[in-house]
C-alpha atoms as a PDB file:
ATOM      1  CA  UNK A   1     109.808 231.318 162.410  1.00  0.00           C
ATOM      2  CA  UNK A   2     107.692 229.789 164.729  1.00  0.00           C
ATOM      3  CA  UNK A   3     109.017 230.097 168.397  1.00  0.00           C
ATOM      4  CA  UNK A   4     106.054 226.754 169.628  1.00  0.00           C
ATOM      5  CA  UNK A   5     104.564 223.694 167.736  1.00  0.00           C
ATOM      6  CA  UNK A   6     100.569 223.047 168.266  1.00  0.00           C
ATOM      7  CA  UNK A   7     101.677 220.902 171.010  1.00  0.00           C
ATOM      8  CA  UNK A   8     103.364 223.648 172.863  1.00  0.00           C
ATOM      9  CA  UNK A   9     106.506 222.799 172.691  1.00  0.00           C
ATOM     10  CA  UNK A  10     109.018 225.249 171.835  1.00  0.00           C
ATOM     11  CA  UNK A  11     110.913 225.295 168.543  1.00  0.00           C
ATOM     12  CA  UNK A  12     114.882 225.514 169.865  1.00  0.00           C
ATOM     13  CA  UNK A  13     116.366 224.870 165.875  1.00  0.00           C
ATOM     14  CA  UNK A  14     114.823 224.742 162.696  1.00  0.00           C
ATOM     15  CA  UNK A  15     115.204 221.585 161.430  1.00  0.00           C
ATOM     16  CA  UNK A  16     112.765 220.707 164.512  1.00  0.00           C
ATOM     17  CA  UNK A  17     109.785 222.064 162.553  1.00  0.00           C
ATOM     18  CA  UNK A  18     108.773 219.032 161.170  1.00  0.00           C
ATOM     19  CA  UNK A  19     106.296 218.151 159.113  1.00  0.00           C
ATOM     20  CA  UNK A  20     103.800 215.068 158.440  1.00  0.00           C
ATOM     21  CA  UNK A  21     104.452 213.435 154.878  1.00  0.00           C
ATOM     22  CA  UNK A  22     101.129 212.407 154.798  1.00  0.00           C
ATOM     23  CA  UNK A  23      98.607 215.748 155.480  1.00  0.00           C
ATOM     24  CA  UNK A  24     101.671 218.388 156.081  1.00  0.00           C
ATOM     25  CA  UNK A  25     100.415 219.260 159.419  1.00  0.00           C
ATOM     26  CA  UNK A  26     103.104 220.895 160.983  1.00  0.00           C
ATOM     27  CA  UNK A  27     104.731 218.608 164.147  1.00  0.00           C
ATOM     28  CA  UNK A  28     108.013 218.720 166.089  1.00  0.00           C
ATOM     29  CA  UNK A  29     110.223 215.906 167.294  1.00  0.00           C
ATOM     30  CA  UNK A  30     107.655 215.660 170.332  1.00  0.00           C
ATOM     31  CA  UNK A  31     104.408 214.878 169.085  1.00  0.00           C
ATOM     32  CA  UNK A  32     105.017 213.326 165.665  1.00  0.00           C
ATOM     33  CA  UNK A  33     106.287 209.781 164.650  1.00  0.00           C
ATOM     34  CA  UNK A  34     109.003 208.523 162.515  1.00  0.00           C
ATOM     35  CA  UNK A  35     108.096 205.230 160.643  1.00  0.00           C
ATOM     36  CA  UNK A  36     110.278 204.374 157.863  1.00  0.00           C
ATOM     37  CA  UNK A  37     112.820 208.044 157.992  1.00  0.00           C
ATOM     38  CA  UNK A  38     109.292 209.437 157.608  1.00  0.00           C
ATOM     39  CA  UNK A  39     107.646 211.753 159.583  1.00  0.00           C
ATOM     40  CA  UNK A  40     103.943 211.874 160.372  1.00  0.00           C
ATOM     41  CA  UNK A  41     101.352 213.649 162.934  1.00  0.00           C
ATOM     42  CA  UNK A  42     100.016 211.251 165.516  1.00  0.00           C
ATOM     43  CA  UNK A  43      96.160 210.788 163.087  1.00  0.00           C
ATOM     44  CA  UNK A  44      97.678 209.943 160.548  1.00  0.00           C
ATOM     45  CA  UNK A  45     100.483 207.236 162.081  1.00  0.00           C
ATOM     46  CA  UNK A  46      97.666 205.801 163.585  1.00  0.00           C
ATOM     47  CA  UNK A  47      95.723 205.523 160.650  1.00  0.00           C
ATOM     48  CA  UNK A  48      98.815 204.017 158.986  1.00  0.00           C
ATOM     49  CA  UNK A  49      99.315 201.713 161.590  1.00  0.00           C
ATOM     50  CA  UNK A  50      95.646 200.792 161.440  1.00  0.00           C
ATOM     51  CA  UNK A  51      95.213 200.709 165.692  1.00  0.00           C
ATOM     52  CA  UNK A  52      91.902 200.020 166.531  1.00  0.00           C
ATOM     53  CA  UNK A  53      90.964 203.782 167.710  1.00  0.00           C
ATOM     54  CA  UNK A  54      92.048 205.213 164.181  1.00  0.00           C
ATOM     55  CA  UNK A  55      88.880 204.198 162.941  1.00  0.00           C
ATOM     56  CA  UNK A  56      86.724 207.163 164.496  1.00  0.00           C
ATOM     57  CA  UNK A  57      89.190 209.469 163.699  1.00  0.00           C
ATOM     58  CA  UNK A  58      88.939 208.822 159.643  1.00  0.00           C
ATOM     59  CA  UNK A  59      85.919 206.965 159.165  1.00  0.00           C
ATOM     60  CA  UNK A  60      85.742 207.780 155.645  1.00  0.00           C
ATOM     61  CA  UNK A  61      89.509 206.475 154.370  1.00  0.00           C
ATOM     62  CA  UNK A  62      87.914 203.090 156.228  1.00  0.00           C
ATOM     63  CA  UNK A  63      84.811 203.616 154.645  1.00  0.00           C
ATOM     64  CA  UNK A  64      86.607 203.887 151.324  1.00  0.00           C
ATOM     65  CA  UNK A  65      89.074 200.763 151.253  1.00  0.00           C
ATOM     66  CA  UNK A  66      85.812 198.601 152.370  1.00  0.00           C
ATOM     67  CA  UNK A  67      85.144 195.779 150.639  1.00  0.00           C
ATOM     68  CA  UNK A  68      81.568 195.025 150.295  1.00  0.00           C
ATOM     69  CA  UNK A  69      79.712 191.887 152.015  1.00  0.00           C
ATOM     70  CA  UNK A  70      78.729 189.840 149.110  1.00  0.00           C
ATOM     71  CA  UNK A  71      76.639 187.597 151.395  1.00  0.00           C
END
């Protein structure tokens, strides 16, 4: 088992070790969010949540639900 998360903090049970539904990057109680009884890293509830920096950080989902300018 993994004694930290990425973020540094440490693991002090297992059911801490968390992980995001979404990409299944591994977070902790610290540095992830829960929307819904779900559990996702903080890129991807921000993409989810559509705030306005979560564009840079996935361009290409954005890029991909686009609709196109028909004039």
């Amino acid at each position: 088992m993994e004694t930290r998360c990425r973020c540094g903090t440490e693991f002090r049970f297992s059911f801490d070790q968390l992980g995001c539904i979404e990409c299944g990057a591994p977070c902790c109680p610290t540095c992830s969010y829960q929307l819904e009884s779900a559990n996702y890293c903080s890129r991807c509830a921000e993409v989810l949540l559509e705030l306005p920096w979560a564009a840079a950080l996935a361009p290409a989902r954005y890029a991909a639900n686009a609709t196109p300018d028909l004039g």
